[in-house]
PDB file of N, CA and C in Angstrom:
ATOM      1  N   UNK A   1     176.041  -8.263  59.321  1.00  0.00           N
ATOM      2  CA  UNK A   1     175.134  -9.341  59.641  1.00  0.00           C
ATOM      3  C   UNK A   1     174.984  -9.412  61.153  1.00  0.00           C
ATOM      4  N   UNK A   2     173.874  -9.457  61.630  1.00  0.00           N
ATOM      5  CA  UNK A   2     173.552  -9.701  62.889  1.00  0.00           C
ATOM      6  C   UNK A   2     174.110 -11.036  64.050  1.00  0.00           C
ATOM      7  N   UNK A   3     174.602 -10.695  65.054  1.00  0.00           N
ATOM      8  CA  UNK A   3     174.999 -12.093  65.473  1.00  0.00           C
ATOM      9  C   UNK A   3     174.044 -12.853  66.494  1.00  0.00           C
ATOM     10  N   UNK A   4     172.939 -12.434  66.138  1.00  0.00           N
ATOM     11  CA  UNK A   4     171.993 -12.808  67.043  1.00  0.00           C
ATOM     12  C   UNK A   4     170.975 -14.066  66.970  1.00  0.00           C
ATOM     13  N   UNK A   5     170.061 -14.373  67.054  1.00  0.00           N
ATOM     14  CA  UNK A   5     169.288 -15.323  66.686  1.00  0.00           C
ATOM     15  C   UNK A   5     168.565 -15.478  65.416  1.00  0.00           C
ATOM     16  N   UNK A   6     168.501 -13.963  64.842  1.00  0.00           N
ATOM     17  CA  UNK A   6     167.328 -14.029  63.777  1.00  0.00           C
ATOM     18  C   UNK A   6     168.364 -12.845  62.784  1.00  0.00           C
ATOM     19  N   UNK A   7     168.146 -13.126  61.434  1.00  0.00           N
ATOM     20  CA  UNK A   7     168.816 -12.897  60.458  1.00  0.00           C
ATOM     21  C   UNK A   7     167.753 -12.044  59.437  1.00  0.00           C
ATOM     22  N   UNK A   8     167.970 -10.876  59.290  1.00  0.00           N
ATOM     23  CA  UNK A   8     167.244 -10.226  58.327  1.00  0.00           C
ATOM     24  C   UNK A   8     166.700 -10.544  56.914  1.00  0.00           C
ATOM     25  N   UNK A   9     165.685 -10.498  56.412  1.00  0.00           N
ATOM     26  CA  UNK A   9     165.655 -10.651  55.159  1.00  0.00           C
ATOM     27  C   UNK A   9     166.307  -9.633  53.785  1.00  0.00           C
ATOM     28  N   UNK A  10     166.951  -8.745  54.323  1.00  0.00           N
ATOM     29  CA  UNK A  10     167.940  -7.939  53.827  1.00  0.00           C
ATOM     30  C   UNK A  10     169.257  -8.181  53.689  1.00  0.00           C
ATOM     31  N   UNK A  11     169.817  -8.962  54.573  1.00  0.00           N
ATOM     32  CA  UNK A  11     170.924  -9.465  54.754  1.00  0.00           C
ATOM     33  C   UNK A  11     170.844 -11.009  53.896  1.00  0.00           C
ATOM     34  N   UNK A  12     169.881 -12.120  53.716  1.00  0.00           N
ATOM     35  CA  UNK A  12     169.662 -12.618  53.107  1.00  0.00           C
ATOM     36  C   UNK A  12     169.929 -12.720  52.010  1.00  0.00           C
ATOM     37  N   UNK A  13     169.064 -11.505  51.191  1.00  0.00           N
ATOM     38  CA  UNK A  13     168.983 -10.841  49.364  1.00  0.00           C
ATOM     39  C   UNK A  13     170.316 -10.553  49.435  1.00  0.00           C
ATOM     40  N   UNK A  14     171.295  -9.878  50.439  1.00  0.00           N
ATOM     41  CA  UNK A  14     172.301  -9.234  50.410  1.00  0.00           C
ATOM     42  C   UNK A  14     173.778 -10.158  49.765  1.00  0.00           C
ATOM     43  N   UNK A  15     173.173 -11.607  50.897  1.00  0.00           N
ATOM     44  CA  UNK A  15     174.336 -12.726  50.987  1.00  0.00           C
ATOM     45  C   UNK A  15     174.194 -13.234  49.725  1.00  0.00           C
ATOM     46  N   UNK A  16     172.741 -13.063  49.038  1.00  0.00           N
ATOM     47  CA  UNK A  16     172.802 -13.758  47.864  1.00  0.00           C
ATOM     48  C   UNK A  16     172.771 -12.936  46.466  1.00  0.00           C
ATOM     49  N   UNK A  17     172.966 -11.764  46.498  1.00  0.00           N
ATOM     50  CA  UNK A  17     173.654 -10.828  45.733  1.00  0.00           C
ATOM     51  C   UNK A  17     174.742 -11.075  45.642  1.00  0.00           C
ATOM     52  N   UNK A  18     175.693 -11.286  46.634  1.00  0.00           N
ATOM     53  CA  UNK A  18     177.190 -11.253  46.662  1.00  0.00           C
ATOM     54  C   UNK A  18     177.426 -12.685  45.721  1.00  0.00           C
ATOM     55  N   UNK A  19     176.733 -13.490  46.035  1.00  0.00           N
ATOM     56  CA  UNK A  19     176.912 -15.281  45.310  1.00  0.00           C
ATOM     57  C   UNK A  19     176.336 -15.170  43.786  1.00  0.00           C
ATOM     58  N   UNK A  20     175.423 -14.315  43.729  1.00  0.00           N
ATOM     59  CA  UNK A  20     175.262 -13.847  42.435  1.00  0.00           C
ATOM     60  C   UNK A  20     174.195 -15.137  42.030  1.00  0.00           C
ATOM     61  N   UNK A  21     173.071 -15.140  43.156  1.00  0.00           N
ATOM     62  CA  UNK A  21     172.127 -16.145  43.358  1.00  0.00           C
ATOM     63  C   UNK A  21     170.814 -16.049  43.583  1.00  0.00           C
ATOM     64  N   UNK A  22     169.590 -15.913  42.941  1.00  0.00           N
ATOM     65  CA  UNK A  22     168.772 -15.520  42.619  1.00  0.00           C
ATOM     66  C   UNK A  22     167.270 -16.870  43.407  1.00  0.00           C
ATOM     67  N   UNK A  23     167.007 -16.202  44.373  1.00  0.00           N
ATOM     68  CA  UNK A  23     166.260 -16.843  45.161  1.00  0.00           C
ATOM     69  C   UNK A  23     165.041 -16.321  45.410  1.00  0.00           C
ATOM     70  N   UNK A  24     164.045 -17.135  45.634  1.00  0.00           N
ATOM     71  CA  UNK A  24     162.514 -17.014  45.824  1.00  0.00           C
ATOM     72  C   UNK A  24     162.197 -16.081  47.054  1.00  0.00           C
ATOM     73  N   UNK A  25     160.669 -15.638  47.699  1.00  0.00           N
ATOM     74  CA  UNK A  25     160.278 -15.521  48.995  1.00  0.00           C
ATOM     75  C   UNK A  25     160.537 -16.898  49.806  1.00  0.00           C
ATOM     76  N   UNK A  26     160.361 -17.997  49.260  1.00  0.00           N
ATOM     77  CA  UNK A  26     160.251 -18.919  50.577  1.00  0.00           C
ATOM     78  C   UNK A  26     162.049 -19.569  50.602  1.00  0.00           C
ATOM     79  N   UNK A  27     162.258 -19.732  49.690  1.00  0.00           N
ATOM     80  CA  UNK A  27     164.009 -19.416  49.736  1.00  0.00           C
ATOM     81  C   UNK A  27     164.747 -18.852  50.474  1.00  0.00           C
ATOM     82  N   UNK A  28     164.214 -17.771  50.213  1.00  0.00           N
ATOM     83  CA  UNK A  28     164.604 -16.252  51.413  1.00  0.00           C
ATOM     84  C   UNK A  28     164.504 -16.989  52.901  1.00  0.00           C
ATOM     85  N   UNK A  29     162.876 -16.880  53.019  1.00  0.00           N
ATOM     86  CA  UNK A  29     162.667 -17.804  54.407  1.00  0.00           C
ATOM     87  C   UNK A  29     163.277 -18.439  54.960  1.00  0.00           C
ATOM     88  N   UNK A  30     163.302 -20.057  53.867  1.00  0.00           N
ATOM     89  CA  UNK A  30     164.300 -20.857  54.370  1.00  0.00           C
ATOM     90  C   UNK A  30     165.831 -20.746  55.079  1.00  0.00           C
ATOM     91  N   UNK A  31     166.355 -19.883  54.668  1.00  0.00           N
ATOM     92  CA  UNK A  31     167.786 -19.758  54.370  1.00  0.00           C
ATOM     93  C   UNK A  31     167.601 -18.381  55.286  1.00  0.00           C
ATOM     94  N   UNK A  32     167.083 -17.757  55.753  1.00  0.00           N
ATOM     95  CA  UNK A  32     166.531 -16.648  57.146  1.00  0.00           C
ATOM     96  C   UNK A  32     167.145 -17.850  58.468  1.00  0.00           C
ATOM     97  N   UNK A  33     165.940 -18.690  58.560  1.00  0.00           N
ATOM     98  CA  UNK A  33     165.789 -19.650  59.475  1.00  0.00           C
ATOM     99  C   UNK A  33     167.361 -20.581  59.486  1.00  0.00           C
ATOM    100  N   UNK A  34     167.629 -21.415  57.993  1.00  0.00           N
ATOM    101  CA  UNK A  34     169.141 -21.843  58.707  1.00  0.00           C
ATOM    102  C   UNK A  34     170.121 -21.158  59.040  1.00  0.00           C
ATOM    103  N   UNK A  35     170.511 -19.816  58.514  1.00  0.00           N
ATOM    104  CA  UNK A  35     171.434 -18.824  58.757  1.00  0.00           C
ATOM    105  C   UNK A  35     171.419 -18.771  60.697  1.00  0.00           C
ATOM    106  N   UNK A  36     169.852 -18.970  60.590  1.00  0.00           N
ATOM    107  CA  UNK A  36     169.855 -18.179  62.019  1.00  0.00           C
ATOM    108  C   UNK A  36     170.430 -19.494  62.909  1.00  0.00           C
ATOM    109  N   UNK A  37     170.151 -20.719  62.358  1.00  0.00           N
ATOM    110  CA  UNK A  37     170.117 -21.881  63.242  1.00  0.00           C
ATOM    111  C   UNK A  37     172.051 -21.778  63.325  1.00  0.00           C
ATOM    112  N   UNK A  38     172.225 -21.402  62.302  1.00  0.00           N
ATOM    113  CA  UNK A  38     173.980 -21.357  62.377  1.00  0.00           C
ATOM    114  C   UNK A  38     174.377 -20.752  63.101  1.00  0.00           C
ATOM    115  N   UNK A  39     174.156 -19.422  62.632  1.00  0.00           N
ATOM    116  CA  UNK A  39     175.012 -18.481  63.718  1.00  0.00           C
ATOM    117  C   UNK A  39     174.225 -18.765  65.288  1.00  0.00           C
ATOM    118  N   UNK A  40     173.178 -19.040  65.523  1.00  0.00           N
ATOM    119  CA  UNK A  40     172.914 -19.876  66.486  1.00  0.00           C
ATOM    120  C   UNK A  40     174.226 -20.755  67.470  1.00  0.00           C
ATOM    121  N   UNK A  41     174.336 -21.680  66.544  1.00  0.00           N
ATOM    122  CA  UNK A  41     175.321 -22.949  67.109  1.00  0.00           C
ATOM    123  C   UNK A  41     176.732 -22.419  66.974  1.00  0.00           C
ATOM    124  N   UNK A  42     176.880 -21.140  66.154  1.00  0.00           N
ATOM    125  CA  UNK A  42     178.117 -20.715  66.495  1.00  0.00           C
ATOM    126  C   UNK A  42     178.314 -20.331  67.586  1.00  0.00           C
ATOM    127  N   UNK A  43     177.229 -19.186  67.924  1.00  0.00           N
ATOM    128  CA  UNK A  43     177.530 -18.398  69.167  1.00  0.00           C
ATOM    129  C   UNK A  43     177.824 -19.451  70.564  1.00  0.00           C
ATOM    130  N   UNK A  44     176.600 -21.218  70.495  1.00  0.00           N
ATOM    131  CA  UNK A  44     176.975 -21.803  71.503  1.00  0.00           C
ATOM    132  C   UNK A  44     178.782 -22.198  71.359  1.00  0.00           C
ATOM    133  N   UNK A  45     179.189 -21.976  70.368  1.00  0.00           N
ATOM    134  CA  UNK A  45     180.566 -22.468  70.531  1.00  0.00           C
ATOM    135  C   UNK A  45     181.266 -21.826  70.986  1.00  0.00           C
ATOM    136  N   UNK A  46     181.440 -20.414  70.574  1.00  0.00           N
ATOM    137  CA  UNK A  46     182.065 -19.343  71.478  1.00  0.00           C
ATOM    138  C   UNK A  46     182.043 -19.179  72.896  1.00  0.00           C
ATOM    139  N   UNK A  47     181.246 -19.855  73.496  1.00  0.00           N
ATOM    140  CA  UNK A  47     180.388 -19.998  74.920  1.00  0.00           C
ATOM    141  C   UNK A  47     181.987 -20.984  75.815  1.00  0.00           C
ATOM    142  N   UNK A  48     181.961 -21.781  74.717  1.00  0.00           N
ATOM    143  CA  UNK A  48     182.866 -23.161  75.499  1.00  0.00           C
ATOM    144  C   UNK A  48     184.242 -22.915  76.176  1.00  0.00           C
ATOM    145  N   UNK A  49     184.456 -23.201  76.966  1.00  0.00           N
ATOM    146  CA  UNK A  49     185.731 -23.212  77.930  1.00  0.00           C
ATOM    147  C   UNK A  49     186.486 -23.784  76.607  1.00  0.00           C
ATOM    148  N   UNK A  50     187.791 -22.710  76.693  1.00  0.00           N
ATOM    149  CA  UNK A  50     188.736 -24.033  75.482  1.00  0.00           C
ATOM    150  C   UNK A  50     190.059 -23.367  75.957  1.00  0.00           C
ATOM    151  N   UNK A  51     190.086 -22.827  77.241  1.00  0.00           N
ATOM    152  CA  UNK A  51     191.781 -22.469  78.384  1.00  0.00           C
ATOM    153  C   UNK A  51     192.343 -24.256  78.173  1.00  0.00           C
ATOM    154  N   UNK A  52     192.878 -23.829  78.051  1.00  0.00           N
ATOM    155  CA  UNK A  52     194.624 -25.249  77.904  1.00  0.00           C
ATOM    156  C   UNK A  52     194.326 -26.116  76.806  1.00  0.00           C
ATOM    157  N   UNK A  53     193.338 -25.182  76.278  1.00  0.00           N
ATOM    158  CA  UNK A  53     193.611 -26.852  74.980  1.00  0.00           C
ATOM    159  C   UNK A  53     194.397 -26.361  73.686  1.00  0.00           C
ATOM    160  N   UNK A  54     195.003 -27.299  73.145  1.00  0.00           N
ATOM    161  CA  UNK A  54     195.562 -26.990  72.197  1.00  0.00           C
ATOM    162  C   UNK A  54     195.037 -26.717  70.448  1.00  0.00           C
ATOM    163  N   UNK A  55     195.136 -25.225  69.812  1.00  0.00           N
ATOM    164  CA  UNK A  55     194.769 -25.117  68.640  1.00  0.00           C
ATOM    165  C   UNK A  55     195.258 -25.782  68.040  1.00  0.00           C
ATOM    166  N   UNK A  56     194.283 -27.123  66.724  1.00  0.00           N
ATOM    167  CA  UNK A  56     194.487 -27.891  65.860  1.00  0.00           C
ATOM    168  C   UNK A  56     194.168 -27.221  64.471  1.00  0.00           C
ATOM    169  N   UNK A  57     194.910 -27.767  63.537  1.00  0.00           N
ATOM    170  CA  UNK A  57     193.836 -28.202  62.217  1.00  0.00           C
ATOM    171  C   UNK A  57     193.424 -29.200  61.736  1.00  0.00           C
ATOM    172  N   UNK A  58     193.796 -30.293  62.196  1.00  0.00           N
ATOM    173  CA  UNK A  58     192.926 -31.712  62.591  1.00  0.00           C
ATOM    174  C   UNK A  58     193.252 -32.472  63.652  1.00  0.00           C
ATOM    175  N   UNK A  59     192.698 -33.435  63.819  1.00  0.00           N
ATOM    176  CA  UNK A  59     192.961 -34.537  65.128  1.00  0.00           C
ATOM    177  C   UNK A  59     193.826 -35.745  65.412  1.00  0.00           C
ATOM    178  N   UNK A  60     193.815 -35.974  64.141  1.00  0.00           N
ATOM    179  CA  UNK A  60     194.978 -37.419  64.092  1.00  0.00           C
ATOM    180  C   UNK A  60     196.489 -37.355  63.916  1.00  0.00           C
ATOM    181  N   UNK A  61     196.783 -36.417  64.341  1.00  0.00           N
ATOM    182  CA  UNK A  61     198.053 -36.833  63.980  1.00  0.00           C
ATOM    183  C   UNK A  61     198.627 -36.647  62.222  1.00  0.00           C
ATOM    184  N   UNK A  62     197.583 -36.987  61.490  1.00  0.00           N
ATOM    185  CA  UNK A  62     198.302 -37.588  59.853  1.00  0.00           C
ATOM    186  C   UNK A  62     198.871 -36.969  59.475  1.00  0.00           C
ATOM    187  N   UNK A  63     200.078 -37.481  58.828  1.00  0.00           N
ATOM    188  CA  UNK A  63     201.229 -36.199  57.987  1.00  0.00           C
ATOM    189  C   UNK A  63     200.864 -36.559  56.416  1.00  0.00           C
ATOM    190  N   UNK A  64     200.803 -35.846  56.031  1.00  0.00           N
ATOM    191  CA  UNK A  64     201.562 -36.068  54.245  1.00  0.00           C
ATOM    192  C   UNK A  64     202.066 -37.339  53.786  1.00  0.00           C
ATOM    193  N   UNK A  65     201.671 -38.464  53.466  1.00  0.00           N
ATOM    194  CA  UNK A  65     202.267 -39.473  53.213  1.00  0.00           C
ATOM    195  C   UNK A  65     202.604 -39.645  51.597  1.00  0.00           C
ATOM    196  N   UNK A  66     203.939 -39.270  51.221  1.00  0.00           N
ATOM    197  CA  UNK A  66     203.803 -39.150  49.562  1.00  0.00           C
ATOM    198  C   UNK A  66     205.330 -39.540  49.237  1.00  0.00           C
ATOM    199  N   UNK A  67     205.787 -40.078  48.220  1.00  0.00           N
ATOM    200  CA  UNK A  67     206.610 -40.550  48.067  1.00  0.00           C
ATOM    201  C   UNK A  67     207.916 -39.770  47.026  1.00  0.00           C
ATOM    202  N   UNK A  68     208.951 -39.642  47.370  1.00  0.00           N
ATOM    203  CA  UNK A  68     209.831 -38.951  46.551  1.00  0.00           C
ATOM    204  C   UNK A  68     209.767 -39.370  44.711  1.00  0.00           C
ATOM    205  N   UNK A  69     209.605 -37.797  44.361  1.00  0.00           N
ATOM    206  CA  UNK A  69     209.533 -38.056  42.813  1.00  0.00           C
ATOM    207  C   UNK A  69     211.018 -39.024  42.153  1.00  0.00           C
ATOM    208  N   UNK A  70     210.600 -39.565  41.533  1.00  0.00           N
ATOM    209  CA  UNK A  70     211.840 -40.454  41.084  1.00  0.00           C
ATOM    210  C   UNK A  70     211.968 -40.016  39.451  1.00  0.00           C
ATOM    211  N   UNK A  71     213.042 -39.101  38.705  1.00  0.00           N
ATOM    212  CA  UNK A  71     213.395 -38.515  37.011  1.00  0.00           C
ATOM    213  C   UNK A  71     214.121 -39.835  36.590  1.00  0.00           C
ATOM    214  N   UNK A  72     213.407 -40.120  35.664  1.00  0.00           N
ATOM    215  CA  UNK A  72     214.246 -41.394  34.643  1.00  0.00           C
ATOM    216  C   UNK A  72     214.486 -40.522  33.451  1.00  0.00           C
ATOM    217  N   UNK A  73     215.483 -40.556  33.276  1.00  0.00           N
ATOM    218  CA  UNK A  73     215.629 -39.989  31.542  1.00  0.00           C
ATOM    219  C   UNK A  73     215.505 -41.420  30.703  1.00  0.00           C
ATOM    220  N   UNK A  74     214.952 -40.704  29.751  1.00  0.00           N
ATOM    221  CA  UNK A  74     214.477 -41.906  28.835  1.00  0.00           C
ATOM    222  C   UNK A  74     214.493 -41.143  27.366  1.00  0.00           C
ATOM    223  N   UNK A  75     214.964 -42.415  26.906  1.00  0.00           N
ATOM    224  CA  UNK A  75     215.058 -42.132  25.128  1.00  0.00           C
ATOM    225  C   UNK A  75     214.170 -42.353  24.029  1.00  0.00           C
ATOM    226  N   UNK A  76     214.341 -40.721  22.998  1.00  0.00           N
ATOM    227  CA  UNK A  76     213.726 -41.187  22.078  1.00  0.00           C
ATOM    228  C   UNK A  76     212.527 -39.451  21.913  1.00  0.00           C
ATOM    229  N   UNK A  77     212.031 -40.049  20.608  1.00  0.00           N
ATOM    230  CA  UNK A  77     211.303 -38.454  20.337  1.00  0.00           C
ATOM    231  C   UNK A  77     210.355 -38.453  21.086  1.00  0.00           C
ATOM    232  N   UNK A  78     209.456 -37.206  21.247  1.00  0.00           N
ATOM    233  CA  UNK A  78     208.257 -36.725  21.525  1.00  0.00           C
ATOM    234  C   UNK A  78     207.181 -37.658  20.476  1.00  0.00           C
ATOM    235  N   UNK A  79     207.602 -37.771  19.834  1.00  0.00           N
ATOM    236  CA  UNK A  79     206.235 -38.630  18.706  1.00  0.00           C
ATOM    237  C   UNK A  79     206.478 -40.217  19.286  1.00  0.00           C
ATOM    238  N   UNK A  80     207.727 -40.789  19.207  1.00  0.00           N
ATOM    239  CA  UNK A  80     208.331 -42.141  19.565  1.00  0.00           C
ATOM    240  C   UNK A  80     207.699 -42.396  20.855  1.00  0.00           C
ATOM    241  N   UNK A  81     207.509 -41.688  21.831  1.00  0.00           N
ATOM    242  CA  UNK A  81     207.249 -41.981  23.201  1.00  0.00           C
ATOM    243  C   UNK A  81     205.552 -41.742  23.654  1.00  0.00           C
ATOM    244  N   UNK A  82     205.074 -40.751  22.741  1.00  0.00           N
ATOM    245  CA  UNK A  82     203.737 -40.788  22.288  1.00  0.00           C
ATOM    246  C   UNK A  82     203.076 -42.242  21.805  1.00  0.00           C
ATOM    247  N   UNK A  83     204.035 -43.088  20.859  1.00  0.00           N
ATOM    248  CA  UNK A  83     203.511 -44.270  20.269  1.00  0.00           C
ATOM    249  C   UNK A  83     203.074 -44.858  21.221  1.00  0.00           C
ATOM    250  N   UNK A  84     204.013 -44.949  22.684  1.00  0.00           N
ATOM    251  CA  UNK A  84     204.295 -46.216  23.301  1.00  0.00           C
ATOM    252  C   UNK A  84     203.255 -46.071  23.942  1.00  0.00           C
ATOM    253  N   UNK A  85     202.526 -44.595  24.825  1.00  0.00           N
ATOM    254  CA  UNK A  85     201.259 -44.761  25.325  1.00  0.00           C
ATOM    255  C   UNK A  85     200.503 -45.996  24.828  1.00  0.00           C
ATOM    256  N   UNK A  86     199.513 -46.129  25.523  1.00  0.00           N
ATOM    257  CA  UNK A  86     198.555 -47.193  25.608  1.00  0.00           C
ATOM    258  C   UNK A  86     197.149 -46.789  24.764  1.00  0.00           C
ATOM    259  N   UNK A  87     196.843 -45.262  24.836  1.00  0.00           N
ATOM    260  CA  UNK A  87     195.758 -44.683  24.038  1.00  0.00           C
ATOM    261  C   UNK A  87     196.443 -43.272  23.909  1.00  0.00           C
ATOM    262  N   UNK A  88     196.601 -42.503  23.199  1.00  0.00           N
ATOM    263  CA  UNK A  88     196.317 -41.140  22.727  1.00  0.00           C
ATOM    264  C   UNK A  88     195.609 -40.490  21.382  1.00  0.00           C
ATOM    265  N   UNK A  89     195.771 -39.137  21.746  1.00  0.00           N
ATOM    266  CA  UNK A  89     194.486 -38.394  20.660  1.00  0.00           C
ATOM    267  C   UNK A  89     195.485 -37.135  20.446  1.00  0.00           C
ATOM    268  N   UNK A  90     195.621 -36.726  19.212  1.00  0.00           N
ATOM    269  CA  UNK A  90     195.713 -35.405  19.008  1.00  0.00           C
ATOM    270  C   UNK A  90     197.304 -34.978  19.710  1.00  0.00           C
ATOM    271  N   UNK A  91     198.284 -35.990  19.619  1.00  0.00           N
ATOM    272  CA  UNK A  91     199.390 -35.555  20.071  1.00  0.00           C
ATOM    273  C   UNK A  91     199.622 -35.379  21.877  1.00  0.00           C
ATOM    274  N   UNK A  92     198.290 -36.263  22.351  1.00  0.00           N
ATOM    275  CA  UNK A  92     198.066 -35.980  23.800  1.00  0.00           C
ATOM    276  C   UNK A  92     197.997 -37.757  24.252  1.00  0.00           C
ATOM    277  N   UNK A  93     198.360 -38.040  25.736  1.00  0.00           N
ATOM    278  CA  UNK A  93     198.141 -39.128  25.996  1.00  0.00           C
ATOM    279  C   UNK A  93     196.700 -39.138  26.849  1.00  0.00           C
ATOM    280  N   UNK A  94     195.848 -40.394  26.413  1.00  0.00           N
ATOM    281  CA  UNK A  94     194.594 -40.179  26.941  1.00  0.00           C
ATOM    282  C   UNK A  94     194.458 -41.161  27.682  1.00  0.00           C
ATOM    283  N   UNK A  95     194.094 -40.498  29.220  1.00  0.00           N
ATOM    284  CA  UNK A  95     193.825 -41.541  30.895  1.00  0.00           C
ATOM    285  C   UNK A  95     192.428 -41.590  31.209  1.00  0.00           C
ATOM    286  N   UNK A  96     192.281 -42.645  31.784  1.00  0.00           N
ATOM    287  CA  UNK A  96     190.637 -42.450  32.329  1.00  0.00           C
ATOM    288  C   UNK A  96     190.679 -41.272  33.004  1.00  0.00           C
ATOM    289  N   UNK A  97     188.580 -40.669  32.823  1.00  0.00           N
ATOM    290  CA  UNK A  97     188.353 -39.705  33.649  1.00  0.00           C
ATOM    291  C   UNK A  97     188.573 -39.844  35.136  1.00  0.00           C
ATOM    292  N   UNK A  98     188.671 -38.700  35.650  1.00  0.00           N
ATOM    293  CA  UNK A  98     189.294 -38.681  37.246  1.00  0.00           C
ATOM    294  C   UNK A  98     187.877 -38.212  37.813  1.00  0.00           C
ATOM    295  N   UNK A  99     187.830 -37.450  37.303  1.00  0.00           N
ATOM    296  CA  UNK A  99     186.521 -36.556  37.564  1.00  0.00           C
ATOM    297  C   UNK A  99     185.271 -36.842  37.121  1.00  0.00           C
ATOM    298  N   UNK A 100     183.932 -37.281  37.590  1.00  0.00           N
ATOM    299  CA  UNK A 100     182.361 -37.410  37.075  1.00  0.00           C
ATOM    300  C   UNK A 100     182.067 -36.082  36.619  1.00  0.00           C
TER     301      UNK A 100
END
């Protein structure tokens, strides 16, 4: 791929072969033009003074905030402890979706 301003329409069909993504002529176009606007704003980044600064993978500070697993043994069968759920199906306990 070119690192220049303007992005082939070969390289295009190419990127979207690999994604296994089946795109129009003006598709093509489109996606010509943002490719280019990217590697564009990449190259200004490469440009930037960045002597003494320090490599991150984010900015704040934040650690991991998670709490030690706590094992209760607890009594009683696999079916017995199934009852006590609140809803299950099919030998499974059933939680709201997490996921849309």
């Amino acid at each position: 791929m070119t690192m220049g301003s303007k992005i082939s329409k070969e390289e295009v069909e190419y990127l979207a072969k690999l994604a296994r993504v089946g795109l129009t002529d003006a598709e093509i176009a489109k996606y010509q033009k943002d490719l280019a606007d990217i590697l564009g704003y990449v190259e200004q980044l490469n440009e930037v003074n960045t002597d003494g600064v320090e490599p991150m993978a984010q900015g704040i500070g934040a650690k991991n905030i998670t709490r030690e697993d706590k094992i209760e043994n607890v009594e009683g069968t696999p079916a017995e402890l199934l009852q006590s759920a609140p809803e299950h199906e099919d030998g499974f306990i059933k939680v709201k979706r997490v996921f849309e």
